[in-house]
C-alpha atoms as a PDB file:
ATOM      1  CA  UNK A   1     -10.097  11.362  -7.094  1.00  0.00           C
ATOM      2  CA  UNK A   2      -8.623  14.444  -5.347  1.00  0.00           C
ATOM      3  CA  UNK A   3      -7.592  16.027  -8.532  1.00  0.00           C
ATOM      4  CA  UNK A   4      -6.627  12.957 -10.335  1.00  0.00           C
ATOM      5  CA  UNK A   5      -8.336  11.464 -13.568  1.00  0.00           C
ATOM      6  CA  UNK A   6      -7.168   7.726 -13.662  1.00  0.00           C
ATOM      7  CA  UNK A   7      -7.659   5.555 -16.562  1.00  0.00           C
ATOM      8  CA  UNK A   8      -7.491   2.075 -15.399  1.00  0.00           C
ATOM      9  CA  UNK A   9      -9.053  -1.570 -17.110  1.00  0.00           C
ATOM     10  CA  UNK A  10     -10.737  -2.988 -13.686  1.00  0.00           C
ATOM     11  CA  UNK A  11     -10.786  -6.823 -15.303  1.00  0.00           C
ATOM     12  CA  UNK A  12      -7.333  -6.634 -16.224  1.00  0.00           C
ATOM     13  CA  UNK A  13      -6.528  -5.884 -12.558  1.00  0.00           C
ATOM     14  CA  UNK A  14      -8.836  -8.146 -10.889  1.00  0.00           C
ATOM     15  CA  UNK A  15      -7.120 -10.764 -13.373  1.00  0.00           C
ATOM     16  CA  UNK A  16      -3.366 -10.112 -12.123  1.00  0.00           C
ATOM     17  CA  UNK A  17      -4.319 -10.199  -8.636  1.00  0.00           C
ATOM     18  CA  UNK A  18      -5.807 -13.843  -8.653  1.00  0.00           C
ATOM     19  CA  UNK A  19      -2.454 -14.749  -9.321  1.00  0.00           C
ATOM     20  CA  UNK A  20      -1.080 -13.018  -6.517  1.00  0.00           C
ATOM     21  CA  UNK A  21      -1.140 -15.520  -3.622  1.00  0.00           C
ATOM     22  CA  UNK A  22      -0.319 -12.584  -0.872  1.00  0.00           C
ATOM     23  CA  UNK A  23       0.735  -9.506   0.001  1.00  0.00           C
ATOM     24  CA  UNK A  24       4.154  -8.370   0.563  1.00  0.00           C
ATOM     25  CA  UNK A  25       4.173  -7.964   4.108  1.00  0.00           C
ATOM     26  CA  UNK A  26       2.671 -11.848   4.100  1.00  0.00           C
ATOM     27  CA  UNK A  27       5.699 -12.957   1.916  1.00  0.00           C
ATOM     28  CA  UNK A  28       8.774 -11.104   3.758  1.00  0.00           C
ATOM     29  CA  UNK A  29       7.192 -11.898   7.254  1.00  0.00           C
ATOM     30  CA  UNK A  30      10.034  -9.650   9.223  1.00  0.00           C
ATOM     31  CA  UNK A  31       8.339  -8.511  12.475  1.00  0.00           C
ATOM     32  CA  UNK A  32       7.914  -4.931  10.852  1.00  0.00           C
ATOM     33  CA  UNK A  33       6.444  -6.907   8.282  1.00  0.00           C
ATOM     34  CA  UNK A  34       3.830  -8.785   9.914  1.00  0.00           C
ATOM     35  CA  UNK A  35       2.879  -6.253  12.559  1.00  0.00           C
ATOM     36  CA  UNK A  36       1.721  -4.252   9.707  1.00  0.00           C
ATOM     37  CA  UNK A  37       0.372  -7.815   7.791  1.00  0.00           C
ATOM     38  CA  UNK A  38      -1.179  -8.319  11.617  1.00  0.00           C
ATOM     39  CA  UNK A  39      -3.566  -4.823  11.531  1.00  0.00           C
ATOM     40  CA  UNK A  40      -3.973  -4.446   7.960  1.00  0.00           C
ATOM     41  CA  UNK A  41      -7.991  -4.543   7.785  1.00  0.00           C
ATOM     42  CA  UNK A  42      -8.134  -1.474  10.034  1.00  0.00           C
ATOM     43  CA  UNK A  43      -4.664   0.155   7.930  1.00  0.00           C
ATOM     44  CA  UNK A  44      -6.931   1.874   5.549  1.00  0.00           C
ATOM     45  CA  UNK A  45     -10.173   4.177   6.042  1.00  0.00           C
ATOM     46  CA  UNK A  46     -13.256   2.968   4.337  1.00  0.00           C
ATOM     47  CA  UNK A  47     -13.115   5.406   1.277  1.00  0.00           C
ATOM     48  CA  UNK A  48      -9.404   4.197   0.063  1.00  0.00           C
ATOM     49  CA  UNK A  49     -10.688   0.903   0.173  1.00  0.00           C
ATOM     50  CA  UNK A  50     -13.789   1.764  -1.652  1.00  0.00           C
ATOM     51  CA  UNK A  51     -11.181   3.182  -4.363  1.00  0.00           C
ATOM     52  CA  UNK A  52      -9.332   0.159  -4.219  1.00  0.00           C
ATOM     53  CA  UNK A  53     -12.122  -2.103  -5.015  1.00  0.00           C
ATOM     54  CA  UNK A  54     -12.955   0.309  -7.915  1.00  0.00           C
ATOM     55  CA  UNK A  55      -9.741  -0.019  -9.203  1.00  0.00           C
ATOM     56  CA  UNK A  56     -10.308  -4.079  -8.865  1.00  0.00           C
ATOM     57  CA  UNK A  57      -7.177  -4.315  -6.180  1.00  0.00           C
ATOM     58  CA  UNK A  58      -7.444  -6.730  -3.510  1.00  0.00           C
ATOM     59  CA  UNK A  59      -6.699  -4.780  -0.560  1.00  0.00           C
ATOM     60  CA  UNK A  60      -4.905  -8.103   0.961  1.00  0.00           C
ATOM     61  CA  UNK A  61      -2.310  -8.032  -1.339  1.00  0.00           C
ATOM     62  CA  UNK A  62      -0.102  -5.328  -1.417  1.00  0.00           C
ATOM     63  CA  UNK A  63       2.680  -4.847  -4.167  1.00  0.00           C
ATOM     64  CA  UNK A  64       5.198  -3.798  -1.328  1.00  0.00           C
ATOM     65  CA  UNK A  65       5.063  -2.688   2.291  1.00  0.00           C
ATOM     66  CA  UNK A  66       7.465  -0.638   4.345  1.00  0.00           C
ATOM     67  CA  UNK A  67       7.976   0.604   7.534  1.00  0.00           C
ATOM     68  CA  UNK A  68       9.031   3.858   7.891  1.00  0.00           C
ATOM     69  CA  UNK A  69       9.689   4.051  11.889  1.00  0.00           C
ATOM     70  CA  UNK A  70       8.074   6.055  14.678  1.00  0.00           C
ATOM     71  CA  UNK A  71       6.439   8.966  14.150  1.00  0.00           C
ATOM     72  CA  UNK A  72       5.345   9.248  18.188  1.00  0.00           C
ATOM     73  CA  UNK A  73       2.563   7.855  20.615  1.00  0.00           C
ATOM     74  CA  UNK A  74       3.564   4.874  20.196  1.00  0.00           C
ATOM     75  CA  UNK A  75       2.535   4.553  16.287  1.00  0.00           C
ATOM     76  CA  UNK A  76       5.030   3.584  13.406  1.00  0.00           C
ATOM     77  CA  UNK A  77       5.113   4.639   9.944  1.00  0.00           C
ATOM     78  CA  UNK A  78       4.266   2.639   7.028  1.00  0.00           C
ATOM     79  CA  UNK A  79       4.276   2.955   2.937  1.00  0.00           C
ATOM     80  CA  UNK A  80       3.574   1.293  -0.104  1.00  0.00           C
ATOM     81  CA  UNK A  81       2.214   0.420  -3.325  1.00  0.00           C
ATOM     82  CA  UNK A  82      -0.548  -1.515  -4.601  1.00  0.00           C
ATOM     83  CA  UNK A  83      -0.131  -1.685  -8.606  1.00  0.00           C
ATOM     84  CA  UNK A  84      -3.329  -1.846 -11.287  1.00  0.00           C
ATOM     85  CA  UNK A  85      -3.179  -2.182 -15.046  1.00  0.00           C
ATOM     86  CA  UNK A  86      -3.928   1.445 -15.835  1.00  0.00           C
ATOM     87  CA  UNK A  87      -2.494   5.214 -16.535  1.00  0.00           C
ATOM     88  CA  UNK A  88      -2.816   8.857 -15.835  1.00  0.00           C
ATOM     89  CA  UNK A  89      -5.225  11.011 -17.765  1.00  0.00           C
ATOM     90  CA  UNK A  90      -4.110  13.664 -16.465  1.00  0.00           C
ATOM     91  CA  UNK A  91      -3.668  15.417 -12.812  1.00  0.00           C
ATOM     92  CA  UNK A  92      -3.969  18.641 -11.558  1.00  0.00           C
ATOM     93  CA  UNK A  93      -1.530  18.209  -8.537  1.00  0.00           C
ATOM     94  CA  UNK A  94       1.582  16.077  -7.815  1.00  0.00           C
ATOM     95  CA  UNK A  95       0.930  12.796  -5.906  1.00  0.00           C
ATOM     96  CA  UNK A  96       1.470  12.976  -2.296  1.00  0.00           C
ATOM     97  CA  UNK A  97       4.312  12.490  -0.651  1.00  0.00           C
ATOM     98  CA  UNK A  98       4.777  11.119   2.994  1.00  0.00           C
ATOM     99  CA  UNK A  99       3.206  12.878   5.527  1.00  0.00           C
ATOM    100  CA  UNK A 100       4.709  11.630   8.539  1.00  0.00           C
ATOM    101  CA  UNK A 101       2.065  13.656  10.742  1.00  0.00           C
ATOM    102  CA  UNK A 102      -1.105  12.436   8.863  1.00  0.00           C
ATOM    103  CA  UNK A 103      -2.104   9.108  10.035  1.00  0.00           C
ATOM    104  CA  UNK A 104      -3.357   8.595   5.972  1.00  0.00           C
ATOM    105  CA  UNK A 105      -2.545   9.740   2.796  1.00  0.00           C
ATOM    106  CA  UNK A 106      -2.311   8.003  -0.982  1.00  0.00           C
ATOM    107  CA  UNK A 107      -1.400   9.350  -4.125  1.00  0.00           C
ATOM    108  CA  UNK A 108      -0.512   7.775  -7.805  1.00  0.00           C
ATOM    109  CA  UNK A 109       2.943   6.765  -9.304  1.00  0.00           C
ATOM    110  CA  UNK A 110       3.869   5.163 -12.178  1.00  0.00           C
ATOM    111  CA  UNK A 111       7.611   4.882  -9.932  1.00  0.00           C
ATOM    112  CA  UNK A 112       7.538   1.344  -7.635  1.00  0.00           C
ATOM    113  CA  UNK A 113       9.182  -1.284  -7.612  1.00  0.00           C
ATOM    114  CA  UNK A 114       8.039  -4.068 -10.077  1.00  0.00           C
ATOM    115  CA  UNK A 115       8.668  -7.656  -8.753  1.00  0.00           C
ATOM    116  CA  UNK A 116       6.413 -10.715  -8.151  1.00  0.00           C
ATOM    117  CA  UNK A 117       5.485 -10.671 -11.958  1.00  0.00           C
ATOM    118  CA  UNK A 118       4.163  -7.619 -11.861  1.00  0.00           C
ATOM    119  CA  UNK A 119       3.636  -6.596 -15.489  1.00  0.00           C
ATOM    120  CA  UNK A 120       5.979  -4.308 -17.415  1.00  0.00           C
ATOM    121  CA  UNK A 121       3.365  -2.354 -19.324  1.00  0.00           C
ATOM    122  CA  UNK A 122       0.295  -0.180 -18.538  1.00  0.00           C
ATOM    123  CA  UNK A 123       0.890  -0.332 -14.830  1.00  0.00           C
ATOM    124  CA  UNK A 124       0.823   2.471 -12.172  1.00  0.00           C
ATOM    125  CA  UNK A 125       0.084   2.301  -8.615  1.00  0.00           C
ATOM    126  CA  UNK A 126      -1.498   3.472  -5.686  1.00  0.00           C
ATOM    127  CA  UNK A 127       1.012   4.399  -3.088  1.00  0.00           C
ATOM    128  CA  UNK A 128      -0.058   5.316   0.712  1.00  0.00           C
ATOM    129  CA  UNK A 129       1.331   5.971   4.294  1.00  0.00           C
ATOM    130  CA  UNK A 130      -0.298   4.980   7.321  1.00  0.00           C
ATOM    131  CA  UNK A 131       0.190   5.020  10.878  1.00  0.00           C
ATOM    132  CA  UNK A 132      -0.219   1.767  13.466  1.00  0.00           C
ATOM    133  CA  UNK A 133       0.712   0.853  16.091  1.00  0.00           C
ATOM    134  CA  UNK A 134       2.885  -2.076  17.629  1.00  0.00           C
ATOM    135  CA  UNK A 135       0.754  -5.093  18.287  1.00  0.00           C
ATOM    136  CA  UNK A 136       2.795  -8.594  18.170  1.00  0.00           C
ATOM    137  CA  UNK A 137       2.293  -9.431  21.423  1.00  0.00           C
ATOM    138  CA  UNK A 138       5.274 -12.566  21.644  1.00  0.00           C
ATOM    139  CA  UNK A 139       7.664  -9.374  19.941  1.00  0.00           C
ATOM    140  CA  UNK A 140       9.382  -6.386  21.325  1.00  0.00           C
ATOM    141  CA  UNK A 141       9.900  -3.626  18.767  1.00  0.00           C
ATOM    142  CA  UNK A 142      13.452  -3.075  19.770  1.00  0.00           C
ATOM    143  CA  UNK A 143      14.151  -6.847  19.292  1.00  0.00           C
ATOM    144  CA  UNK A 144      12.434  -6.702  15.896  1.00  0.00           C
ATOM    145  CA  UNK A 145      14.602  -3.611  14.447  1.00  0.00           C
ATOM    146  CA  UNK A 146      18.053  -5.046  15.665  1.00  0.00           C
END
């Protein structure tokens, strides 16, 4: 994984998110919130969510979603974290940080926050940044960031 060796128990995972009824952008449903809920099937290219399933995340259910605001032609910036029972081996590089001129890019933290009974111990996340753009058709951005 890009210079990462990641420990992780896949049934442990796939256990805490079946008690996860949806993802954060789902629960806070802000307009930044569901614009991002609204596109996220097409948020992530096909290998991070072939790492995700590995891991035994549900791609639905983020830990936390963010926006992060424009970043130009008409795209906005989002981050966050999907957690899985696991730890670092080791790594030969620190995670990445955002890249607001990459339209993708994830890393690995053990820093994120920990609500929604998220467990205390053995848990690290994936963290990524995307780009998408505005979609909510009955919304206009500038109403949705006053």
């Amino acid at each position: 994984m890009d210079g990462w060796t990641v420990r992780h128990d896949r049934a442990a995972t796939v256990a805490y998110y079946q008690t996860v009824a949806q993802g954060d952008a789902d629960v806070c449903g802000c307009p930044l919130c569901r614009n991002f809920a609204l596109q996220r099937s097409a948020a992530f290219p096909a290998e991070f969510l072939g790492l995700l399933e590995r891991l035994g995340i549900d791609a639905n259910k983020e830990q936390e979603a963010f926006d992060w605001g424009p970043v130009g032609d008409g795209l906005r910036q989002y981050g966050g974290w999907f957690c899985f029972v696991g730890d670092f081996a080791k790594s030969y590089a620190e995670p990445a940080g955002p890249h607001f001129t990459s339209p993708f890019s994830f890393g690995f933290t053990d820093s994120f926050p920990r609500h929604g009974g998220v467990p205390r111990k053995d848990v690290v996340a994936v963290e990524f940044i995307t780009q998408l753009p505005w979609l909510l058709p009955d919304e206009s951005l500038d109403a949705a960031l006053r």
